[in-house]
C-alpha atoms as a PDB file:
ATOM      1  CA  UNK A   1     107.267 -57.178 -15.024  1.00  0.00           C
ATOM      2  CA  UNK A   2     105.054 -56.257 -17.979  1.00  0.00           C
ATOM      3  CA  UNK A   3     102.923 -59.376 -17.822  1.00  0.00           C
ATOM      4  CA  UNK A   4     102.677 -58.555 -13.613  1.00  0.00           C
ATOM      5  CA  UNK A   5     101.580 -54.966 -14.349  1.00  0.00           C
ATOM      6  CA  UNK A   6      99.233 -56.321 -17.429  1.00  0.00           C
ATOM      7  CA  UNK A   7      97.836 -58.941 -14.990  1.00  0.00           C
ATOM      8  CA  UNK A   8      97.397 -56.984 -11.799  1.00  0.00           C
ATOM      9  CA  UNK A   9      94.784 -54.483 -13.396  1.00  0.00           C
ATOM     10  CA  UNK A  10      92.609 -57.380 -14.902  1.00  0.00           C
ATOM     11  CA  UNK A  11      92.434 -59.424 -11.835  1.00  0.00           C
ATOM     12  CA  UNK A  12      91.127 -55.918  -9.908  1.00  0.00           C
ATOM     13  CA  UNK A  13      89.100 -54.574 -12.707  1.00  0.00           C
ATOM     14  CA  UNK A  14      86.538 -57.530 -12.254  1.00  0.00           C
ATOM     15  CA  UNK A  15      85.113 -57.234  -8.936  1.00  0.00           C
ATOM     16  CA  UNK A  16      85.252 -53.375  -8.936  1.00  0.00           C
ATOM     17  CA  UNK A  17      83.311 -53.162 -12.125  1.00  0.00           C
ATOM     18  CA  UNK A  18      79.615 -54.097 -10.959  1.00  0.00           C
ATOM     19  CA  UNK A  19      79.437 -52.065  -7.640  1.00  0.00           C
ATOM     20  CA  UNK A  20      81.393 -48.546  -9.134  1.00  0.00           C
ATOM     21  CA  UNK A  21      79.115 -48.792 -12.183  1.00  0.00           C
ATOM     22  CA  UNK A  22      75.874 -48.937  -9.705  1.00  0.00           C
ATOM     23  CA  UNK A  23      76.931 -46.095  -7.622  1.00  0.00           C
ATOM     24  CA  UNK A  24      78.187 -43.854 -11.270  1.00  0.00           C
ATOM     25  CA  UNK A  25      74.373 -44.345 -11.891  1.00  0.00           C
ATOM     26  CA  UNK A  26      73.053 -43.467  -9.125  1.00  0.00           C
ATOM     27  CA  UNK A  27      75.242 -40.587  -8.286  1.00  0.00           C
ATOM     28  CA  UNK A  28      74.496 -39.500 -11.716  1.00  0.00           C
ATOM     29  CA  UNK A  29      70.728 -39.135 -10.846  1.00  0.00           C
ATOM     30  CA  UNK A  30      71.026 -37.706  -7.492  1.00  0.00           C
ATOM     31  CA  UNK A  31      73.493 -35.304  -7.843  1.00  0.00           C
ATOM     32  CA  UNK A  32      72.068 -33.235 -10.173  1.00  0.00           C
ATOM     33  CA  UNK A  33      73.649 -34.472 -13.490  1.00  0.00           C
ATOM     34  CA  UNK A  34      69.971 -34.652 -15.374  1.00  0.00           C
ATOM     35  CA  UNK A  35      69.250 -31.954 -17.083  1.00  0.00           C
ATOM     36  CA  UNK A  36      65.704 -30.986 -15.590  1.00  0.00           C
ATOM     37  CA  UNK A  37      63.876 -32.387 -12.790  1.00  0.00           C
ATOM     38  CA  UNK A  38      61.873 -34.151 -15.103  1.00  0.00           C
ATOM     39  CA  UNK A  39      65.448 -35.830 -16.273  1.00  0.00           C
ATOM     40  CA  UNK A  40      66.159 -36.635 -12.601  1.00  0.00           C
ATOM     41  CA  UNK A  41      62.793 -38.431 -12.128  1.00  0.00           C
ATOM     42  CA  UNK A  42      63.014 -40.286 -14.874  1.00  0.00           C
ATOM     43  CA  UNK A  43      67.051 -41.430 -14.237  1.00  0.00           C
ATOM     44  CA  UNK A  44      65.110 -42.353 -10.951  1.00  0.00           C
ATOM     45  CA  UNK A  45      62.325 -44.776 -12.207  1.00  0.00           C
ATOM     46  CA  UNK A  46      65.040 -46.625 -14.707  1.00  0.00           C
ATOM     47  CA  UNK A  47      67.370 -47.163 -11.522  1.00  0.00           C
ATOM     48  CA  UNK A  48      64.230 -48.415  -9.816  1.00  0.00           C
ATOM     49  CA  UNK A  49      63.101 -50.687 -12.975  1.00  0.00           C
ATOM     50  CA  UNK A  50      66.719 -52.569 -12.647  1.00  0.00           C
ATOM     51  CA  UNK A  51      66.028 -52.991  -8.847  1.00  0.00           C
ATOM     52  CA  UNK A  52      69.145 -50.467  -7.873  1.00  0.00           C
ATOM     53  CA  UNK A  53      66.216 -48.587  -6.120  1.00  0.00           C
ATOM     54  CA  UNK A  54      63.239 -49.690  -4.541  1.00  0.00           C
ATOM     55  CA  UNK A  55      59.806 -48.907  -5.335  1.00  0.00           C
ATOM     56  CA  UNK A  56      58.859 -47.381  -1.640  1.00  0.00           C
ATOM     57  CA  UNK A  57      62.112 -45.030  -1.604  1.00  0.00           C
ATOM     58  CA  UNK A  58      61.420 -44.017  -5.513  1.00  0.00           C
ATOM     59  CA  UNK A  59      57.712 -42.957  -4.212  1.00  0.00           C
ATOM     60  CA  UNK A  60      58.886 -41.339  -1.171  1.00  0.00           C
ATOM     61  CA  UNK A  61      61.556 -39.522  -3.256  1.00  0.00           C
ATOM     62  CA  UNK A  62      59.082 -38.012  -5.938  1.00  0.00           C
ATOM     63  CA  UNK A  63      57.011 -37.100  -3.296  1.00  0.00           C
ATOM     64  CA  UNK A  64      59.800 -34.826  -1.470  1.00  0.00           C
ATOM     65  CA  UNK A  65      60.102 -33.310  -5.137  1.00  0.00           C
ATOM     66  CA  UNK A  66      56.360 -32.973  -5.933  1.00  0.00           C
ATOM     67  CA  UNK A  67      55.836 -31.217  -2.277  1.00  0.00           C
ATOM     68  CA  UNK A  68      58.991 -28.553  -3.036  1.00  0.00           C
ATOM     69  CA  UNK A  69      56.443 -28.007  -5.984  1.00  0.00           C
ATOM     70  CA  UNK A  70      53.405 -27.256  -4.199  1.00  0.00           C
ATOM     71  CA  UNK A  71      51.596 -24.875  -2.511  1.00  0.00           C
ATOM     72  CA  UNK A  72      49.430 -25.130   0.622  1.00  0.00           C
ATOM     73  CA  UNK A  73      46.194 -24.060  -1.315  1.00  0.00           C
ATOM     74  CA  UNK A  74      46.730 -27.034  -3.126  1.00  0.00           C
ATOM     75  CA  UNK A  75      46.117 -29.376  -0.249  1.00  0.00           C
ATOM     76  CA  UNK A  76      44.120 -27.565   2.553  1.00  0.00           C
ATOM     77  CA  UNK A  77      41.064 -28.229   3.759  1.00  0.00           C
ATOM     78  CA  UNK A  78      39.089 -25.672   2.473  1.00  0.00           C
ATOM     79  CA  UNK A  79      36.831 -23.004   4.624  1.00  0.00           C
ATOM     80  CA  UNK A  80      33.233 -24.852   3.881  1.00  0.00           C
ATOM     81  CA  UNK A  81      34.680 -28.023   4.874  1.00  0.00           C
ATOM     82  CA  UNK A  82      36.319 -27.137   8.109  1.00  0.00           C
ATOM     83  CA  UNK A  83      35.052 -28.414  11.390  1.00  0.00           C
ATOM     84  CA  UNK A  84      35.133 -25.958  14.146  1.00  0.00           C
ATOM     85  CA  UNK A  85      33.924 -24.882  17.742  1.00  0.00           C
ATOM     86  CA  UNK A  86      31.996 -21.935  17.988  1.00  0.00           C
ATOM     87  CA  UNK A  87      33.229 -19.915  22.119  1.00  0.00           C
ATOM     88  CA  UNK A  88      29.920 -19.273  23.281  1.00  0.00           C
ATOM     89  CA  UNK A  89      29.027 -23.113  22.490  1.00  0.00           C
ATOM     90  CA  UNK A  90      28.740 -25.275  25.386  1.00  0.00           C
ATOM     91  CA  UNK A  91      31.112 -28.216  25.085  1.00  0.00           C
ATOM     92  CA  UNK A  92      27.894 -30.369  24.855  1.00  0.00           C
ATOM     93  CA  UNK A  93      26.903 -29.050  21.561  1.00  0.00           C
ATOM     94  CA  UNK A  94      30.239 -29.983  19.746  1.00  0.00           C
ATOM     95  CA  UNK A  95      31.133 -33.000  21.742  1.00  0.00           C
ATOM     96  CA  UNK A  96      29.133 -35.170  19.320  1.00  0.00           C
ATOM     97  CA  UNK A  97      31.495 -33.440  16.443  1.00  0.00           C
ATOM     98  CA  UNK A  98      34.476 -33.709  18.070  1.00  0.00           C
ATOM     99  CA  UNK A  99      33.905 -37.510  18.276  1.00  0.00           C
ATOM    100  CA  UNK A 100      32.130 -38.547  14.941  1.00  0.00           C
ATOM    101  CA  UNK A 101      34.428 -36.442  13.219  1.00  0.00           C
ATOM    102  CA  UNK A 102      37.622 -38.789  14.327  1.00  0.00           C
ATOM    103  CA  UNK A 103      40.057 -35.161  14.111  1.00  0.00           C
ATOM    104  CA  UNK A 104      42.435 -34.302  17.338  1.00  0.00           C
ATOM    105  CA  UNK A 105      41.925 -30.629  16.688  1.00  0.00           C
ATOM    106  CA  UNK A 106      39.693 -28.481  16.149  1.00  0.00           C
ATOM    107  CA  UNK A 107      39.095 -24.429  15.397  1.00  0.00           C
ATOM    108  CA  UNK A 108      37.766 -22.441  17.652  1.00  0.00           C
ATOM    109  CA  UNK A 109      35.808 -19.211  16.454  1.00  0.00           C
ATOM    110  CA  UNK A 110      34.502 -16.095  17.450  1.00  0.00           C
ATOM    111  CA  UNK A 111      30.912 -16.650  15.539  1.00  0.00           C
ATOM    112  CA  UNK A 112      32.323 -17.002  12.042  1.00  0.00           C
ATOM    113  CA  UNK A 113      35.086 -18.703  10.588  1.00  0.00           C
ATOM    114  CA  UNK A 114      37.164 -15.726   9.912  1.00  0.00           C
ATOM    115  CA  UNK A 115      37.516 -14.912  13.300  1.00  0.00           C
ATOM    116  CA  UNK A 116      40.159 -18.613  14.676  1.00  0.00           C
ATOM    117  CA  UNK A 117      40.711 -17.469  18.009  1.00  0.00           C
ATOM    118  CA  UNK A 118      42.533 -20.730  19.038  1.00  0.00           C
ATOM    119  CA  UNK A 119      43.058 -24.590  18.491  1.00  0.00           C
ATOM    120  CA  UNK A 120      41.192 -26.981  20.884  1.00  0.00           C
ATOM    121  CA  UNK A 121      42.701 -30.206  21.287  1.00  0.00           C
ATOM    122  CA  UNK A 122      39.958 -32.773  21.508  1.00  0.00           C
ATOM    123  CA  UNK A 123      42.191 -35.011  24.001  1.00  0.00           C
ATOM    124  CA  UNK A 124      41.666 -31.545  26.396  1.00  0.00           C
ATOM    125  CA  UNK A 125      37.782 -32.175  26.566  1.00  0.00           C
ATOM    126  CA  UNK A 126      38.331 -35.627  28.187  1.00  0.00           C
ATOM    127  CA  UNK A 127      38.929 -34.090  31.549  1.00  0.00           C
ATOM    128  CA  UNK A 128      35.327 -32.334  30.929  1.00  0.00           C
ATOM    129  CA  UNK A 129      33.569 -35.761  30.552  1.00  0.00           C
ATOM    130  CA  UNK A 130      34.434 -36.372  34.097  1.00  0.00           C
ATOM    131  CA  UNK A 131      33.282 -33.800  35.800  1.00  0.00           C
ATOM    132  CA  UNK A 132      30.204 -33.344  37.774  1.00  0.00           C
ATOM    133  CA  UNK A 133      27.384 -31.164  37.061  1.00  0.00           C
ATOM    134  CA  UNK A 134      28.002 -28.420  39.973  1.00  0.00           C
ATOM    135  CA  UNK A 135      32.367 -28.743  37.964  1.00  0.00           C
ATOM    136  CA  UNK A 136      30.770 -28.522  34.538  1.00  0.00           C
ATOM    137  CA  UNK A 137      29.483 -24.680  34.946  1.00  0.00           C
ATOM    138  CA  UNK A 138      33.056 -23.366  35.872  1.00  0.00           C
ATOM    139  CA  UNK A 139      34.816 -25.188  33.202  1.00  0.00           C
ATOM    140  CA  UNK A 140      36.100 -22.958  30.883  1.00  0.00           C
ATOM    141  CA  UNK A 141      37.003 -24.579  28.010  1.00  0.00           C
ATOM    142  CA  UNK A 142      38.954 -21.206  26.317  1.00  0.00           C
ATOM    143  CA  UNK A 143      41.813 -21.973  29.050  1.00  0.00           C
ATOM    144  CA  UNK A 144      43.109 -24.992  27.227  1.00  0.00           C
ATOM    145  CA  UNK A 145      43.232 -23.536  23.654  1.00  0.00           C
ATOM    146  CA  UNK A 146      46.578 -23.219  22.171  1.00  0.00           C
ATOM    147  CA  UNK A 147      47.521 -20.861  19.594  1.00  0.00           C
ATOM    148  CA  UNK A 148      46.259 -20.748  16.220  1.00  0.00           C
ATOM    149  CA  UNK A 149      48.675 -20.307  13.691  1.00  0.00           C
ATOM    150  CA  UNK A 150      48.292 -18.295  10.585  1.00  0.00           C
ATOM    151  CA  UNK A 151      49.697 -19.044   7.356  1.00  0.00           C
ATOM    152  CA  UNK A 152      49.115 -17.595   3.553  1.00  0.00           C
ATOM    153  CA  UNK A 153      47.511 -20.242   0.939  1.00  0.00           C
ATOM    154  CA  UNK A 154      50.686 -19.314  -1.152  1.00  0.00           C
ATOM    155  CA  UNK A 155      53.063 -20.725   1.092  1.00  0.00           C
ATOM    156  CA  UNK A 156      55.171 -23.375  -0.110  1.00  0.00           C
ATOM    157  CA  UNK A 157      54.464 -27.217   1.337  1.00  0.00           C
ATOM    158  CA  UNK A 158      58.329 -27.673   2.231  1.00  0.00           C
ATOM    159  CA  UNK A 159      58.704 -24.688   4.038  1.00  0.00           C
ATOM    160  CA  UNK A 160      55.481 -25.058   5.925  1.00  0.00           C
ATOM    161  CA  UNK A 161      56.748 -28.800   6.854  1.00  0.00           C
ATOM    162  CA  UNK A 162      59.975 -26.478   8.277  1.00  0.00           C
ATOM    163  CA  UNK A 163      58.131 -24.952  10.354  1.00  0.00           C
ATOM    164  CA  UNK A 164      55.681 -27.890  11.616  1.00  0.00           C
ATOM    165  CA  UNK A 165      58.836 -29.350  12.733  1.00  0.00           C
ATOM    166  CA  UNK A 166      60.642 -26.417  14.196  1.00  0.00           C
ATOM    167  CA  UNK A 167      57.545 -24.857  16.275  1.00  0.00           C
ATOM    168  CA  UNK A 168      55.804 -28.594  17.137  1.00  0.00           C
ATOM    169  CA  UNK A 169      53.009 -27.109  15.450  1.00  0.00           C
ATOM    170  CA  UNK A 170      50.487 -30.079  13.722  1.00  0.00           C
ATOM    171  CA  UNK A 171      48.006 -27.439  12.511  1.00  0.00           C
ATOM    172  CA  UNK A 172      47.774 -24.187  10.279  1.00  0.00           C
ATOM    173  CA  UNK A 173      44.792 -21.465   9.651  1.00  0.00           C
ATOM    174  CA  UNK A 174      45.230 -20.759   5.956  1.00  0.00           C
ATOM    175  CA  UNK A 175      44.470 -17.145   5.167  1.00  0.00           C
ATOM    176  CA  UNK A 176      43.827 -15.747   1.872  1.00  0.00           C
ATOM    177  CA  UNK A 177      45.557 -12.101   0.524  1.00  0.00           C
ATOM    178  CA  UNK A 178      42.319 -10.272   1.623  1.00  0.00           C
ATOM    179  CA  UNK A 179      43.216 -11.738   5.475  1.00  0.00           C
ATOM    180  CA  UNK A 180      39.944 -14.003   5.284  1.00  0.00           C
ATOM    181  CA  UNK A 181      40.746 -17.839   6.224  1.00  0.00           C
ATOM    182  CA  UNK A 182      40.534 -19.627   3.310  1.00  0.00           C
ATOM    183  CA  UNK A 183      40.775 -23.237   5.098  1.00  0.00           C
ATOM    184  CA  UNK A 184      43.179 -25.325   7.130  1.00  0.00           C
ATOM    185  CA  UNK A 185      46.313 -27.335   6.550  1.00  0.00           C
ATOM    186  CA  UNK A 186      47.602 -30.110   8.981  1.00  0.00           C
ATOM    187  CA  UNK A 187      50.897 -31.605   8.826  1.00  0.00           C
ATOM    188  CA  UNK A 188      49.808 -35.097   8.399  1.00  0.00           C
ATOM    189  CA  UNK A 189      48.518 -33.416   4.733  1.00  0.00           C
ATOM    190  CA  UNK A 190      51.761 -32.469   4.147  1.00  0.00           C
ATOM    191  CA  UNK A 191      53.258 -35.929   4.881  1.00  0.00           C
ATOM    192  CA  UNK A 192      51.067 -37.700   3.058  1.00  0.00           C
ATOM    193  CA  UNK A 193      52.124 -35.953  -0.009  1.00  0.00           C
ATOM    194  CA  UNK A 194      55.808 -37.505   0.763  1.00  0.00           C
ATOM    195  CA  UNK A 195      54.802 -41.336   2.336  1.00  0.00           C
ATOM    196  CA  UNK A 196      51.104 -41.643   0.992  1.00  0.00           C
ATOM    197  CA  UNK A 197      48.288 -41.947   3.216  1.00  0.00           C
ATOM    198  CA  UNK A 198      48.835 -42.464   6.663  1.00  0.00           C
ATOM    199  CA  UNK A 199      47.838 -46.098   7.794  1.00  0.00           C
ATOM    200  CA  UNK A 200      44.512 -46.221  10.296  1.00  0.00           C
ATOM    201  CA  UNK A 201      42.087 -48.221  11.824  1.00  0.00           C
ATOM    202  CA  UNK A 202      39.949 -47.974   8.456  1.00  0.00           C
ATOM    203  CA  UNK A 203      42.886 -49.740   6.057  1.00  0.00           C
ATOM    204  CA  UNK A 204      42.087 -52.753   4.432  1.00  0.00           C
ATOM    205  CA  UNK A 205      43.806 -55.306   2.454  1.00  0.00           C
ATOM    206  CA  UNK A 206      44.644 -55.261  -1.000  1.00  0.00           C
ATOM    207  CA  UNK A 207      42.776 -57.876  -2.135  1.00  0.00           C
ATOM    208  CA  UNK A 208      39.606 -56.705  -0.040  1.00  0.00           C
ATOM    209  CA  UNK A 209      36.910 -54.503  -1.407  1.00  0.00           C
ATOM    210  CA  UNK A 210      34.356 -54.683   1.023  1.00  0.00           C
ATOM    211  CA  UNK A 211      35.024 -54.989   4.840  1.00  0.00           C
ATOM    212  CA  UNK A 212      32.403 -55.289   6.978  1.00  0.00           C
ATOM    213  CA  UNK A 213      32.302 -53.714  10.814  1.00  0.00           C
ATOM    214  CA  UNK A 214      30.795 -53.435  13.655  1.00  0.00           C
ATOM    215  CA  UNK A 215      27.374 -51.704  13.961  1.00  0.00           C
ATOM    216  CA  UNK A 216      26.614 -52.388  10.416  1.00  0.00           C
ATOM    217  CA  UNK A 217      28.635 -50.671   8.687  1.00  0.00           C
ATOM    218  CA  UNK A 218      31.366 -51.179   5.561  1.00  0.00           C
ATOM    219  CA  UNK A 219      34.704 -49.931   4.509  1.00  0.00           C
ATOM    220  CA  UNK A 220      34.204 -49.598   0.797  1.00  0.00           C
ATOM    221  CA  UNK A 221      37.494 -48.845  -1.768  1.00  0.00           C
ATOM    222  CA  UNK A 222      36.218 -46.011  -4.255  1.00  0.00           C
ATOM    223  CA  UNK A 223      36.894 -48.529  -7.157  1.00  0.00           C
ATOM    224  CA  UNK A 224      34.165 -51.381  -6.128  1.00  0.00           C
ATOM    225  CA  UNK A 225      31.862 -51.167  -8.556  1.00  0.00           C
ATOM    226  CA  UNK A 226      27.874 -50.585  -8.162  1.00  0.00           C
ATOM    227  CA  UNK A 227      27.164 -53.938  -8.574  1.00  0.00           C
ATOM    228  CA  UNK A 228      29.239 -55.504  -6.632  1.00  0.00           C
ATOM    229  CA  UNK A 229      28.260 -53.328  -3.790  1.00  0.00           C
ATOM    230  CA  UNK A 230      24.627 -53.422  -4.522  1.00  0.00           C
ATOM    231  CA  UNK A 231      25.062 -57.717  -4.588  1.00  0.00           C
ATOM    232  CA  UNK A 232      26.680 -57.593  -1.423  1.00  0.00           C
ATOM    233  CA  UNK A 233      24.107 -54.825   0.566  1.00  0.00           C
ATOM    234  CA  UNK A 234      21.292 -55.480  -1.487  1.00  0.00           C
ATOM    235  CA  UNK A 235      20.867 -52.395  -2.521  1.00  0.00           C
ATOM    236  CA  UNK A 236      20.205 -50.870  -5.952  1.00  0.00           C
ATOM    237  CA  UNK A 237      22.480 -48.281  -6.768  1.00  0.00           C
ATOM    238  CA  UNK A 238      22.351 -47.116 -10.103  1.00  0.00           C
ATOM    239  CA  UNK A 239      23.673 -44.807 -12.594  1.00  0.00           C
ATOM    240  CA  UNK A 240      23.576 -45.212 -16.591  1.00  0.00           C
ATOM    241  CA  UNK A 241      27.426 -43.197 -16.924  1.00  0.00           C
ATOM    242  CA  UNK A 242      29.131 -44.618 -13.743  1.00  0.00           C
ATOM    243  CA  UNK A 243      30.236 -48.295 -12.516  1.00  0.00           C
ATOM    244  CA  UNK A 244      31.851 -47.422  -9.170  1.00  0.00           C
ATOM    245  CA  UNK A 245      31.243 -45.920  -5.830  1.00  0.00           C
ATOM    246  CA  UNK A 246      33.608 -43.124  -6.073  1.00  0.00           C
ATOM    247  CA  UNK A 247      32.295 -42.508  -8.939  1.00  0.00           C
ATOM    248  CA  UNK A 248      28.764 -41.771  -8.028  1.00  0.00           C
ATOM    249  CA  UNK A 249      30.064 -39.965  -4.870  1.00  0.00           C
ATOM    250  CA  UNK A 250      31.499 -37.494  -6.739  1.00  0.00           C
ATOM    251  CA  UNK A 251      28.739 -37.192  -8.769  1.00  0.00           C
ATOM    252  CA  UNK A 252      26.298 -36.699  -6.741  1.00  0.00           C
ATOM    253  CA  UNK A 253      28.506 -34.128  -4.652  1.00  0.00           C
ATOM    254  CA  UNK A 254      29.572 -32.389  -7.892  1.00  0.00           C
ATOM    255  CA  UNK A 255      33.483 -32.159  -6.694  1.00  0.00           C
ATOM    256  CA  UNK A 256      36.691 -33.816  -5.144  1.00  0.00           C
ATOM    257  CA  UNK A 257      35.316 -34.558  -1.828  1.00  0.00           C
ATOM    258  CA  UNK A 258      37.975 -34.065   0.644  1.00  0.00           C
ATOM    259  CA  UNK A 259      37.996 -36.719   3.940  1.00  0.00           C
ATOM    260  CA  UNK A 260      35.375 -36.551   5.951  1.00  0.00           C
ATOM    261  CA  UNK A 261      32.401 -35.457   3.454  1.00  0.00           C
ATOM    262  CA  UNK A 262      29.695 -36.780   4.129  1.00  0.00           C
ATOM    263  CA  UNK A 263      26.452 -37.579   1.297  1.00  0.00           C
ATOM    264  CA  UNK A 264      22.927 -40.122   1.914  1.00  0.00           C
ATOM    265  CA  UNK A 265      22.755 -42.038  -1.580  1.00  0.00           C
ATOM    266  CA  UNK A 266      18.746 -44.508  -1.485  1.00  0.00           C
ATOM    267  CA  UNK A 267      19.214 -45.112   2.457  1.00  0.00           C
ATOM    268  CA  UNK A 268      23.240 -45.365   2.445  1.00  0.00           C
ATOM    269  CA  UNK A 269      25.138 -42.459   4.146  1.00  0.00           C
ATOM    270  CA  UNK A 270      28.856 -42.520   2.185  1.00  0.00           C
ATOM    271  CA  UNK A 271      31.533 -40.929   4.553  1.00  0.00           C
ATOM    272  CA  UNK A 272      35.075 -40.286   2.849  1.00  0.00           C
ATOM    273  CA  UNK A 273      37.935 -41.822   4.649  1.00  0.00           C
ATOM    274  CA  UNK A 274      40.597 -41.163   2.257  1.00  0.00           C
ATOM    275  CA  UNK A 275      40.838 -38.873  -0.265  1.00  0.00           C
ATOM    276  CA  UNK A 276      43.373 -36.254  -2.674  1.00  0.00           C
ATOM    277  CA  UNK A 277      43.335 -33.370  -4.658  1.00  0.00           C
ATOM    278  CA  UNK A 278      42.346 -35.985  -7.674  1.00  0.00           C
ATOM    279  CA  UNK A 279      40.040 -38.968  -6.709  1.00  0.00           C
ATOM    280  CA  UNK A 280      38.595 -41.039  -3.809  1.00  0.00           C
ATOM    281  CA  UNK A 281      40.384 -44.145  -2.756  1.00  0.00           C
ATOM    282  CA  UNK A 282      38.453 -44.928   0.926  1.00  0.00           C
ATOM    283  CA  UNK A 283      34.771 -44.423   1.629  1.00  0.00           C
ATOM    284  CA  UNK A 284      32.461 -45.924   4.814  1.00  0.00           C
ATOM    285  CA  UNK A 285      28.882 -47.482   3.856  1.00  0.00           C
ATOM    286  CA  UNK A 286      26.569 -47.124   6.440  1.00  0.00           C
ATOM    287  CA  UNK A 287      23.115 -47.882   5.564  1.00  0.00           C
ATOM    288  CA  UNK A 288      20.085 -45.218   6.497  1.00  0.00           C
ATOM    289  CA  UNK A 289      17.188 -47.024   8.717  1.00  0.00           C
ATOM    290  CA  UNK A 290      14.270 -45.927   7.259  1.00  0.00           C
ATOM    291  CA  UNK A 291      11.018 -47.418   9.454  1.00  0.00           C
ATOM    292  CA  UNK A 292       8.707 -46.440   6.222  1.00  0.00           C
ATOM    293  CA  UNK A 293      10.396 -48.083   4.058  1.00  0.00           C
ATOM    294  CA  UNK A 294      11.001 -51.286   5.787  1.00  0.00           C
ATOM    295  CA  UNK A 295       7.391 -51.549   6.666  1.00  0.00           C
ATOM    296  CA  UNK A 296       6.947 -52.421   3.195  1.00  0.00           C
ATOM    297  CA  UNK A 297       9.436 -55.146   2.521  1.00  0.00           C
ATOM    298  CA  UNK A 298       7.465 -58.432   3.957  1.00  0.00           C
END
């Protein structure tokens, strides 16, 4: 009986070894065993350097930690970079906005941009397009705004995703302690703070630094350098501190631009398609027709 009872525990040990020491570790990381968060991150990316984690769920994971972190004055849109509608506009003025801009909602103010009397869904102005002249003058455009909700800059991003979620809300008026808006806050922002950027039409491949498109135009990554891009536009961007286009973008603006900044560089108008707190990643070439000037190349 002894050598049955010695025997029975070796020939179970073995193939309960591997799989209970994987889940020790990562129970051990997840359940709050570290001794700090900064512990717990770092239990996480040794779990994910012996493949018991993968690299898109470590990401995603840091990312639900870092936005528990941060506020929503770290990633709003801030006032002098918000697009909005003025009331007393006709929908012709800011119908060229609403579609260079690419955004599916805008602001609408009272004659400054303290006053957000409502959100105007750009998808609403498509019924406007259609109409006739005689249809046009008794369109009123204020009967289609929704809401606009108000939240403080010091509001924390997880609780703000809450309440996306729980009121269907995709859109935020940040205010400031005086009551002034102090910029705007989407929920995409928020959840690209968790997944990354949010894929669209503008992504590239990784191995691609300069995609052409239609009409002329390029979709440039921030880290092409200026010769590169100048060798492939013929162009002759230049700076005697900086090598890439982000680079000189910033520059040139003097700050972080945030997505959808907008700066002429020697006949090229740069347009940021991606963009964080930090650095540029995404930017769309267009180059500047200038008649004067290209009267003199012959």
């Amino acid at each position: 009986m002894n050598k049955k009872t010695e025997d029975k525990p070796e020939t179970a040990a073995e193939p309960e070894i591997a799989p209970r020491s994987l889940l020790d570790r990562l129970s051990h990381a997840l359940l709050g065993e570290p001794a700090s968060r900064e512990d717990l991150v770092q239990s996480l990316r040794e779990a994910a350097g012996r493949d018991l984690l993968d690299r898109d769920s470590l990401d995603m994971i840091e990312g639900v930690l870092q936005v528990s972190e941060m506020k929503v004055r770290d990633i709003m849109v801030p006032r002098s970079q918000m697009d909005v509608v003025d009331k007393d506009s006709p929908p012709e003025t800011y119908l060229p906005l609403v579609m260079e801009s690419g955004h599916s909602r805008f602001p609408m103010v009272d004659g400054d941009k303290d006053r957000v009397i409502g959100i105007l869904l750009a998808k609403d102005l498509l019924r406007y397009l259609f109409l006739d002249k005689k249809k046009r003058v008794s369109f009123n455009v204020h009967d289609m705004l929704r809401p606009a909700v108000f939240v403080p800059e010091s509001k924390r991003l997880n609780v703000l995703l809450r309440e996306f979620r729980t009121s269907r809300n995709h859109m935020a008026i940040v205010v400031n302690e005086y009551g002034g808006v102090a910029g705007l806050v989407t929920i995409e922002d928020v959840l690209e703070q968790i997944v990354g950027e949010i894929s669209d039409e503008y992504d590239i491949d990784d191995d691609v630094m300069i995609m052409p498109r239609d009409g002329g135009e390029y979709v440039v990554k921030a880290l092409v350098t200026l010769a590169d891009l100048n060798s492939r536009l013929n162009t002759k961007l230049a700076h005697e501190e900086i090598e890439t286009v982000g680079g000189l973008v910033m520059n040139r603006l003097g700050h972080v631009p945030r997505r959808g900044e907008k700066i002429e560089i020697d006949n090229l108008r740069f347009e940021v398609l991606r963009a964080d707190s930090r650095r540029v990643y995404l930017l769309k070439v267009t180059p500047v027709e200038q008649p004067g000037r290209q009267k003199t190349k012959k």
